[in-house]
Each structure stands twice: as structure tokens, then as C-alpha cells.
C-alpha atoms as a PDB file:
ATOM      1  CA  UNK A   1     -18.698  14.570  -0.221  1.00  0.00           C
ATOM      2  CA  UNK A   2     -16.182  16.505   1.727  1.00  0.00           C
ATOM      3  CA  UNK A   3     -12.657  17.121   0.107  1.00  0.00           C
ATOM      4  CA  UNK A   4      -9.863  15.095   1.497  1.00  0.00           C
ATOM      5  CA  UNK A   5      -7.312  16.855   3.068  1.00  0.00           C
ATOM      6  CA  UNK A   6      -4.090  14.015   1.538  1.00  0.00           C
ATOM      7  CA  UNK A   7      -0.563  14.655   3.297  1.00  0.00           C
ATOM      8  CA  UNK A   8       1.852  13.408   1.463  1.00  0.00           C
ATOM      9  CA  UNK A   9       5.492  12.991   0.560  1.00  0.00           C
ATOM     10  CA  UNK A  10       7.793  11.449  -2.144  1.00  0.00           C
ATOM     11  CA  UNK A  11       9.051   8.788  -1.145  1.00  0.00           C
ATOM     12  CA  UNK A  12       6.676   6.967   1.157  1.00  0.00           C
ATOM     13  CA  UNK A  13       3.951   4.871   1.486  1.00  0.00           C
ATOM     14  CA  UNK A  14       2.180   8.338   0.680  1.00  0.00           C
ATOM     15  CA  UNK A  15       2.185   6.194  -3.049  1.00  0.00           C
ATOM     16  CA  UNK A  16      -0.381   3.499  -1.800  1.00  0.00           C
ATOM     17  CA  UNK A  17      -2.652   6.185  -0.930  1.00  0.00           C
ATOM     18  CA  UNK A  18      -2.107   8.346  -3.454  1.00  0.00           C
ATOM     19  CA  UNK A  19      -3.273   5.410  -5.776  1.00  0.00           C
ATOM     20  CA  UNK A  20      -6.301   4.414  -3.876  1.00  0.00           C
ATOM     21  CA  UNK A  21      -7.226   8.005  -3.738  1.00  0.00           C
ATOM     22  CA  UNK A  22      -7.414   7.683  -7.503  1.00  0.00           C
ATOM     23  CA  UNK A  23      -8.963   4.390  -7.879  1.00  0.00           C
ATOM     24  CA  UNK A  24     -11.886   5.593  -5.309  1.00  0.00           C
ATOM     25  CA  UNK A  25     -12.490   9.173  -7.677  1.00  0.00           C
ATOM     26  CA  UNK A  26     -12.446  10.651  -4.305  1.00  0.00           C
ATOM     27  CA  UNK A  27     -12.004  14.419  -4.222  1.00  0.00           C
ATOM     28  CA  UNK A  28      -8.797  15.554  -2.433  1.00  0.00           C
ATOM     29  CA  UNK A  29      -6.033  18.353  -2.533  1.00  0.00           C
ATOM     30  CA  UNK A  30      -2.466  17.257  -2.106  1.00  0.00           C
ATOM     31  CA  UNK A  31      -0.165  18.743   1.370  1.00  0.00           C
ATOM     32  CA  UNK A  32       3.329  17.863  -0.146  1.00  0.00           C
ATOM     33  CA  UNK A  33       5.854  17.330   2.620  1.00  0.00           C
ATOM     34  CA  UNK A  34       9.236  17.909   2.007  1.00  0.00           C
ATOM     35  CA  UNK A  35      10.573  15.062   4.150  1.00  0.00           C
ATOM     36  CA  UNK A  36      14.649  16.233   3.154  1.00  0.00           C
ATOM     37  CA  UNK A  37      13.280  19.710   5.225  1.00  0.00           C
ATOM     38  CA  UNK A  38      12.058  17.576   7.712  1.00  0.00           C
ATOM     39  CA  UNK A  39       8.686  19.420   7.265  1.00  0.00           C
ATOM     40  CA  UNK A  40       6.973  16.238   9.103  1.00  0.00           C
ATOM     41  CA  UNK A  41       8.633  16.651  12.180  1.00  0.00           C
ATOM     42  CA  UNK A  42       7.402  20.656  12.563  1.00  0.00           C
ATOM     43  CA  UNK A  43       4.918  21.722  14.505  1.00  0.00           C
ATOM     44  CA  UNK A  44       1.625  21.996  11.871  1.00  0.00           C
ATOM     45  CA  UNK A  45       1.943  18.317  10.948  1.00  0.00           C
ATOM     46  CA  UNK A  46       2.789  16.904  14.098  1.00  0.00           C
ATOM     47  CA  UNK A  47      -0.612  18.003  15.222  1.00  0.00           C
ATOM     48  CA  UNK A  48      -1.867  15.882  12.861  1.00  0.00           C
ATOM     49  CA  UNK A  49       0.262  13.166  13.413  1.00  0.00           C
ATOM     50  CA  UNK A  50       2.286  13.290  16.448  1.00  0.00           C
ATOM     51  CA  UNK A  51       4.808  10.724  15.167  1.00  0.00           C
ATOM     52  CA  UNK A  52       5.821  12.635  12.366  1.00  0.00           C
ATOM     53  CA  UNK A  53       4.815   9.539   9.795  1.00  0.00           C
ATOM     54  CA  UNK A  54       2.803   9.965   6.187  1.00  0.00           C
ATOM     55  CA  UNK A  55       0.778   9.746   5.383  1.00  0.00           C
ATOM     56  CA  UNK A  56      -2.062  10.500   6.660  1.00  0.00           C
ATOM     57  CA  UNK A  57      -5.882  12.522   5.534  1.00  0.00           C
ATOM     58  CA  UNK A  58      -8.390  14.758   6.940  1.00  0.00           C
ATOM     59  CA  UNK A  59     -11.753  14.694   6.194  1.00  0.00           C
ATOM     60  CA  UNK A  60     -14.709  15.878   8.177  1.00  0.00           C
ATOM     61  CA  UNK A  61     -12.413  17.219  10.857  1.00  0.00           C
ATOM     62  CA  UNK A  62     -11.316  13.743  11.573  1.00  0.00           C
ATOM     63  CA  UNK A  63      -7.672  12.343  10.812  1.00  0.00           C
ATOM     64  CA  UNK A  64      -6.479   9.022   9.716  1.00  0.00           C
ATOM     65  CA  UNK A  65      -3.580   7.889   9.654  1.00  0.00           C
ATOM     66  CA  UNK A  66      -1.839   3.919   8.851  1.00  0.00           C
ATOM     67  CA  UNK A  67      -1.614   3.124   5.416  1.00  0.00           C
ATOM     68  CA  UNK A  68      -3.451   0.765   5.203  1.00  0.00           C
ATOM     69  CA  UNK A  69      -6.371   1.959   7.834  1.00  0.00           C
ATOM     70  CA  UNK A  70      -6.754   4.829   5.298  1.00  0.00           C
ATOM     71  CA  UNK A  71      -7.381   2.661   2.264  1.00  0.00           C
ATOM     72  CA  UNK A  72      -9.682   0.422   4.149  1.00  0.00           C
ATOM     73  CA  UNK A  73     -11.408   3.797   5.158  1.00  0.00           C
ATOM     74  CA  UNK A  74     -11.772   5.133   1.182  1.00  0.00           C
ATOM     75  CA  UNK A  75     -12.952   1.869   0.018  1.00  0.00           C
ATOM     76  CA  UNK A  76     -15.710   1.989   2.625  1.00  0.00           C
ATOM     77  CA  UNK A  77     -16.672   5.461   1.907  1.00  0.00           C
ATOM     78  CA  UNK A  78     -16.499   5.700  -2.140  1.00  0.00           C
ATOM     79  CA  UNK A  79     -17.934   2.224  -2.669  1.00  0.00           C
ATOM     80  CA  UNK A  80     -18.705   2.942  -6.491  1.00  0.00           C
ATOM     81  CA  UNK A  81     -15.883   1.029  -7.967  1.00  0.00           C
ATOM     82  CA  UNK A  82     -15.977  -2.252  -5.075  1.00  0.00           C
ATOM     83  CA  UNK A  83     -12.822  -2.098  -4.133  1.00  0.00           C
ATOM     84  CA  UNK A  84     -14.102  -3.254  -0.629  1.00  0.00           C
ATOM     85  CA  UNK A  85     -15.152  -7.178   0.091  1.00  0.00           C
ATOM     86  CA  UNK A  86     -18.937  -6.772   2.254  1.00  0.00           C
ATOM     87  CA  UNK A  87     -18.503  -8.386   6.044  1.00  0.00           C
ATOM     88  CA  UNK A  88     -21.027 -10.887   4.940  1.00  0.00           C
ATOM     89  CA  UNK A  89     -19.162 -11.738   1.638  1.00  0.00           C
ATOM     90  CA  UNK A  90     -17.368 -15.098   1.913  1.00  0.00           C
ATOM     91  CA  UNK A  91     -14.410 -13.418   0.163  1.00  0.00           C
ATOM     92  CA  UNK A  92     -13.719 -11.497   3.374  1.00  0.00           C
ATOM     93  CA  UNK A  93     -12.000 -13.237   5.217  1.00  0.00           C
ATOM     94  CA  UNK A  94      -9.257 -13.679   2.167  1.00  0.00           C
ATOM     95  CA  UNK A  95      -9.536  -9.740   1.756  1.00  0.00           C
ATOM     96  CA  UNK A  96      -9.234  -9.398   5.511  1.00  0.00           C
ATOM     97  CA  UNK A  97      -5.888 -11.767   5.227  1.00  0.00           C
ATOM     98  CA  UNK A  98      -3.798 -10.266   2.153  1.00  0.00           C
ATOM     99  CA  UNK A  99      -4.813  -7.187   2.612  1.00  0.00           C
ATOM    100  CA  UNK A 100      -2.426  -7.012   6.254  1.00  0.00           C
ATOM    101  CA  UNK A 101      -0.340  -9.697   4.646  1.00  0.00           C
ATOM    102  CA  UNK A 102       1.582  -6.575   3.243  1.00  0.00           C
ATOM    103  CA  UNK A 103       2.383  -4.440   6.472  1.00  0.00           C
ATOM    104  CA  UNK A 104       2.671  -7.313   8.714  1.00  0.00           C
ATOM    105  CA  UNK A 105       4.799  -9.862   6.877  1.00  0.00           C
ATOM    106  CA  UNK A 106       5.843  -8.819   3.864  1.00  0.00           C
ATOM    107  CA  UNK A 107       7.526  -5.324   4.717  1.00  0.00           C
ATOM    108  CA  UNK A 108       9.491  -6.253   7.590  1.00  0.00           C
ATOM    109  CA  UNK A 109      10.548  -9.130   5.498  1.00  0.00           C
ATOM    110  CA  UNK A 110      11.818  -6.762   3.028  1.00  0.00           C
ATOM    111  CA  UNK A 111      13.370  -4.372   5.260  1.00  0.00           C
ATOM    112  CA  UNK A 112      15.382  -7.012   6.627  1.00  0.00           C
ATOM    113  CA  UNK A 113      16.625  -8.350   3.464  1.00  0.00           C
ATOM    114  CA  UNK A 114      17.752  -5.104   2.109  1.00  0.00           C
ATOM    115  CA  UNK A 115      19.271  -4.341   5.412  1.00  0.00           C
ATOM    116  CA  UNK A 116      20.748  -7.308   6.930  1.00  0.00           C
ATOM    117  CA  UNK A 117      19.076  -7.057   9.548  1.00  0.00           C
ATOM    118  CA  UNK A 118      18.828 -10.896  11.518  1.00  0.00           C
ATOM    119  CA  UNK A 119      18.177 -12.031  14.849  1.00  0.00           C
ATOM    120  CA  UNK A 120      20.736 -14.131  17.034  1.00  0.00           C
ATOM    121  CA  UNK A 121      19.653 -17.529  18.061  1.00  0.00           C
ATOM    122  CA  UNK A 122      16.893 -19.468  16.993  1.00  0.00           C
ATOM    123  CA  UNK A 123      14.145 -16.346  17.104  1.00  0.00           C
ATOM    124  CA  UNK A 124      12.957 -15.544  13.582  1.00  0.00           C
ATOM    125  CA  UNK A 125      11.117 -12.616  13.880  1.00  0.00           C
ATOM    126  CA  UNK A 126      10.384 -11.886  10.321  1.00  0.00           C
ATOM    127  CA  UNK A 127       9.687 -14.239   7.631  1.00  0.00           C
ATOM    128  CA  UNK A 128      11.801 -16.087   4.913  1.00  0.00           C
ATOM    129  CA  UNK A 129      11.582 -13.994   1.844  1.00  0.00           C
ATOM    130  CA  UNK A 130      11.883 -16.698  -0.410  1.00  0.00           C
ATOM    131  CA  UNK A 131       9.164 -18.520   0.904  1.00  0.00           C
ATOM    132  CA  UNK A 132       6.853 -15.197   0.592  1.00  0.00           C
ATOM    133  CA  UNK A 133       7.776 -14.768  -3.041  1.00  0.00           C
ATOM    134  CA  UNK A 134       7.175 -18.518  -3.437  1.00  0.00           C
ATOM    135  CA  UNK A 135       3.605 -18.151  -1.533  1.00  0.00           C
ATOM    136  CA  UNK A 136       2.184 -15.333  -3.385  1.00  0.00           C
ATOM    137  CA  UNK A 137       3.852 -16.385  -6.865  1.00  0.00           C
ATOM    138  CA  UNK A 138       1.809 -20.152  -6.322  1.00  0.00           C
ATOM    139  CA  UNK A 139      -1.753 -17.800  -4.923  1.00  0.00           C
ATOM    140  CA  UNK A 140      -1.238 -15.257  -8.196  1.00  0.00           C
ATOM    141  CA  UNK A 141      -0.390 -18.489 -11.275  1.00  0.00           C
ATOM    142  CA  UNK A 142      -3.952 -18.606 -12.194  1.00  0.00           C
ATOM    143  CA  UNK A 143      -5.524 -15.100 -11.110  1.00  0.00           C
ATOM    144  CA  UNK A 144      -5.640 -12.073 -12.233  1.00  0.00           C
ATOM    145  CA  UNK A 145      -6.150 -10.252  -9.352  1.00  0.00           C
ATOM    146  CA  UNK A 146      -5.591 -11.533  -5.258  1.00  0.00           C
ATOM    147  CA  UNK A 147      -9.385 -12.184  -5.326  1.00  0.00           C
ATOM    148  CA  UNK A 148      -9.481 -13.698  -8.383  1.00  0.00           C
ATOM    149  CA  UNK A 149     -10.761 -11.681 -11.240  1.00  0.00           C
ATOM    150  CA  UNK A 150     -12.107  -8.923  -8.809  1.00  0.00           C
ATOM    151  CA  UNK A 151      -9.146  -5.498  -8.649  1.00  0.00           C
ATOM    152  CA  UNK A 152      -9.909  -4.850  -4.271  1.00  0.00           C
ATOM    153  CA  UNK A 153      -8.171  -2.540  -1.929  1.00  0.00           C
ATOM    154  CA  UNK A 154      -5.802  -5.734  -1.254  1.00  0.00           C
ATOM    155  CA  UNK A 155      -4.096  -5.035  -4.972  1.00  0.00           C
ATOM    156  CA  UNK A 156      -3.699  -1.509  -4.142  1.00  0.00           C
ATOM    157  CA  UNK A 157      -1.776  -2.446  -0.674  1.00  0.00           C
ATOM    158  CA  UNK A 158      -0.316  -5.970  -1.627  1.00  0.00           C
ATOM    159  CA  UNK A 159       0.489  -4.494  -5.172  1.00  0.00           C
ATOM    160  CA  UNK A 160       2.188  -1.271  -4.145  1.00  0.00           C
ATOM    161  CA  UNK A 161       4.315  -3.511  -1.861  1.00  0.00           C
ATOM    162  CA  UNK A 162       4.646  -6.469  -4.386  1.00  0.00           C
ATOM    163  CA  UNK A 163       6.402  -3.142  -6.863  1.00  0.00           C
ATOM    164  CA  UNK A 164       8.336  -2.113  -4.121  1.00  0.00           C
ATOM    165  CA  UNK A 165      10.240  -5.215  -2.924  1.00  0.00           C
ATOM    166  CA  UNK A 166      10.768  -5.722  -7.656  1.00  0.00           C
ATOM    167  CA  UNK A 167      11.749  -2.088  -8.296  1.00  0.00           C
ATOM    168  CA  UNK A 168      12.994   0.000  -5.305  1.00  0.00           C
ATOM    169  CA  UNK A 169      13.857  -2.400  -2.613  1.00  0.00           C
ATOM    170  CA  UNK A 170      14.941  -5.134  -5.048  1.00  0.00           C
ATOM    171  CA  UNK A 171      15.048  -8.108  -2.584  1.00  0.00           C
ATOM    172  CA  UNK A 172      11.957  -9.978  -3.931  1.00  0.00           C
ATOM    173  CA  UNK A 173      12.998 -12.670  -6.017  1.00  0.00           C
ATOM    174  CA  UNK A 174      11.951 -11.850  -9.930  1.00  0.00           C
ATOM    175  CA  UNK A 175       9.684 -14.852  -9.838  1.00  0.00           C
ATOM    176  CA  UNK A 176       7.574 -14.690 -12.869  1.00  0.00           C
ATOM    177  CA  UNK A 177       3.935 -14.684 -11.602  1.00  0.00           C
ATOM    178  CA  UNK A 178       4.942 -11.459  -9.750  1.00  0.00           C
ATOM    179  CA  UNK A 179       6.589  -9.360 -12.690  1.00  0.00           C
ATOM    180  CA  UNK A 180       3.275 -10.244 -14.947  1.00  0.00           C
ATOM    181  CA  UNK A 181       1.242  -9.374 -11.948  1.00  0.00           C
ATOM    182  CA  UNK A 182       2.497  -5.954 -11.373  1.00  0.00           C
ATOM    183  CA  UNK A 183       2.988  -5.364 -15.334  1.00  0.00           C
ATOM    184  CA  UNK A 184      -1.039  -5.762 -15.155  1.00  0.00           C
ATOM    185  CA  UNK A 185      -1.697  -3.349 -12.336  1.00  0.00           C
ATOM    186  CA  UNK A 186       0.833  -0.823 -13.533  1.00  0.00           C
ATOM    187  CA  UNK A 187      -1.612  -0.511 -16.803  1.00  0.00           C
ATOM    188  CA  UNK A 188      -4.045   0.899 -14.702  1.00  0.00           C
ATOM    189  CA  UNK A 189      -5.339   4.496 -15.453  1.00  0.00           C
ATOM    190  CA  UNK A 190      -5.529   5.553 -11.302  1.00  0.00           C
ATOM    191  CA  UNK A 191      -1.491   3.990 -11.270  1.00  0.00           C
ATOM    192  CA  UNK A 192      -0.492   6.179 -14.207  1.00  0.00           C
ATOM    193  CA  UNK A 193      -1.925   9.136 -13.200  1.00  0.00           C
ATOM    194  CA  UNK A 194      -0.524   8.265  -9.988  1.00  0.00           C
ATOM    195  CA  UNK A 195       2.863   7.493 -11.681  1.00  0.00           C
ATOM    196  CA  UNK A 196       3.034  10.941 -14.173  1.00  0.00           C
ATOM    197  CA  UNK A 197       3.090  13.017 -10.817  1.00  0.00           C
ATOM    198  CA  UNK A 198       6.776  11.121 -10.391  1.00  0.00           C
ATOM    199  CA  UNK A 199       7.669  12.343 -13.578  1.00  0.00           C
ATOM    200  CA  UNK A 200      10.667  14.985 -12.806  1.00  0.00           C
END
């Protein structure tokens, strides 16, 4: 198959990819971008993505960008190591749900714990952390995995945030469920490989 084309930058959700990347065995080559240059906001990678965001791939003169829209695109096309749930599996529409859970809840959750961020009123546009931590800490007690004892895309997403919202954002309560569940991914050989390119 066609080399992937992987823009990327330290820090960012470039990480999730990066990871899938490796879990898939897909072949790509690495555009760092220097974010402290602002290298995403010149020219040559706005015309890949106009919003100046990473990251993003290229592959078969076609770009993808979204985070998670690129790992649901590598699961689908290196299917050797079923990290993707079929349409007709049952477990789909469980893969479907935690595997947006991340983006869509969890994050903006986080962000607006570790920035204070709250609306006036009674609007709650983002939901109680506590209650996530509690909620994925009760789905994870008894699995080893989000799917049970199956490693999906959703671990690479969910996961990346779950270490996130521990380690760099620490806002996520230290429930126990959690720590054990991303001590478990972090032994993965596609996360250290992943992780050694942190190294400084």
C-alpha cells in the first residue's frame, strides 16, 4: 500500500495517531511541525489543512484530517490486527459510542476543568467530570479493554485521552480502574515505540 504522508507535532493529538499508525503496521514518513515556529499556520500546510490544526495524513493524494476520522480511516484500511468493530457486528454500536465519547464529552470536559472555564446560569454545556471518571471507572472494573477483552481503535482514542486527563491535564480523578487501565495499554509495543520518540 501507499506510504502515508503523517503531519505531525509534539504536543498534540498528533500522539493518538502516531499510536494507531503503529498499532495498524501501516507504512508512513513523519512531517514534524514545529508548532513554537508556527510552521502550521504557513502556507505549505495550510494547503493541507486550511485551519492550521494536526494532525492530519495524505495518502493516495487524498487528505484526512480529525483525529479521530483518521484512526477510524487506518483501522478500515490495515484491518490485519481488528482494531475496527464490522457494521454488522453487534459490538458496533458500543465501538461507534466510546469511540466519540472521547472528542465529544470527555475533552471539553477536561478543558474546562483545567481551565475554569463555566457557563452562567443553568446551561451546562460540558459534562461533570466526576461523573465521567465515575462512568468509565464502573464500564472498565471488569474489562480489560472498552470492548471487553478485544484492544479496538476506541482504546487508542479513549485511551490516549483517558492518559491525558491522568498525566498532562491532571483533572481526571485518580480513580483506580483508570490508572490500571492505562498501566495496561502503556505496555503496549506500538505505545512504546510511540513513547521512545518523546524521549529528549
Amino acid at each position: 500500500m501507499s506510504e502515508i504522508t503523517f503531519y505531525h507535532a509534539i504536543p498534540s493529538r498528533g500522539l493518538i495517531v502516531h499510536w494507531m499508525l503503529e498499532e495498524v503496521g501501516a507504512p508512513y514518513r513523519v512531517e514534524q511541525l514545529d508548532m513554537q515556529r508556527k510552521e502550521q499556520r504557513e502556507p505549505a500546510y495550510l494547503s493541507v489543512n486550511p485551519l492550521g490544526r494536526v494532525p492530519a495524513i495524505r495518502v493516495d493524494d487524498q487528505v484526512i484530517t480529525e483525529t479521530v476520522a483518521i484512526c477510524t480511516f487506518l483501522a478500515e484500511r490495515y484491518p490485519v490486527n481488528g482494531l475496527e468493530i464490522a457494521k454488522d457486528d453487534p459490538l458496533r454500536g458500543p465501538y461507534l459510542r466510546w469511540l466519540f465519547f472521547g472528542p465529544a464529552t470527555m475533552e471539553p470536559a477536561v478543558l474546562s476543568a483545567a481551565t475554569g472555564m463555566s457557563a452562567e446560569g443553568e446551561y451546562e454545556p460540558f459534562s461533570n467530570l466526576d461523573e465521567i471518571a465515575s462512568l468509565l471507572a464502573n464500564h472498565l472494573r471488569d474489562r480489560e479493554y472498552f470492548l471487553d477483552d478485544r484492544m479496538t481503535t476506541v482504546d487508542v482514542v479513549l485511551g490516549s485521552t483517558i492518559h491525558w486527563a491522568l498525566d498532562f491535564m491532571p483533572v481526571l480523578p485518580r480513580l483506580p480502574e483508570l490508572e490500571a487501565y492505562w498501566s495496561r495499554l502503556a505496555k503496549r509495543p506500538a505505545w512504546q515505540r510511540v513513547e521512545a520518540t518523546l524521549a529528549p
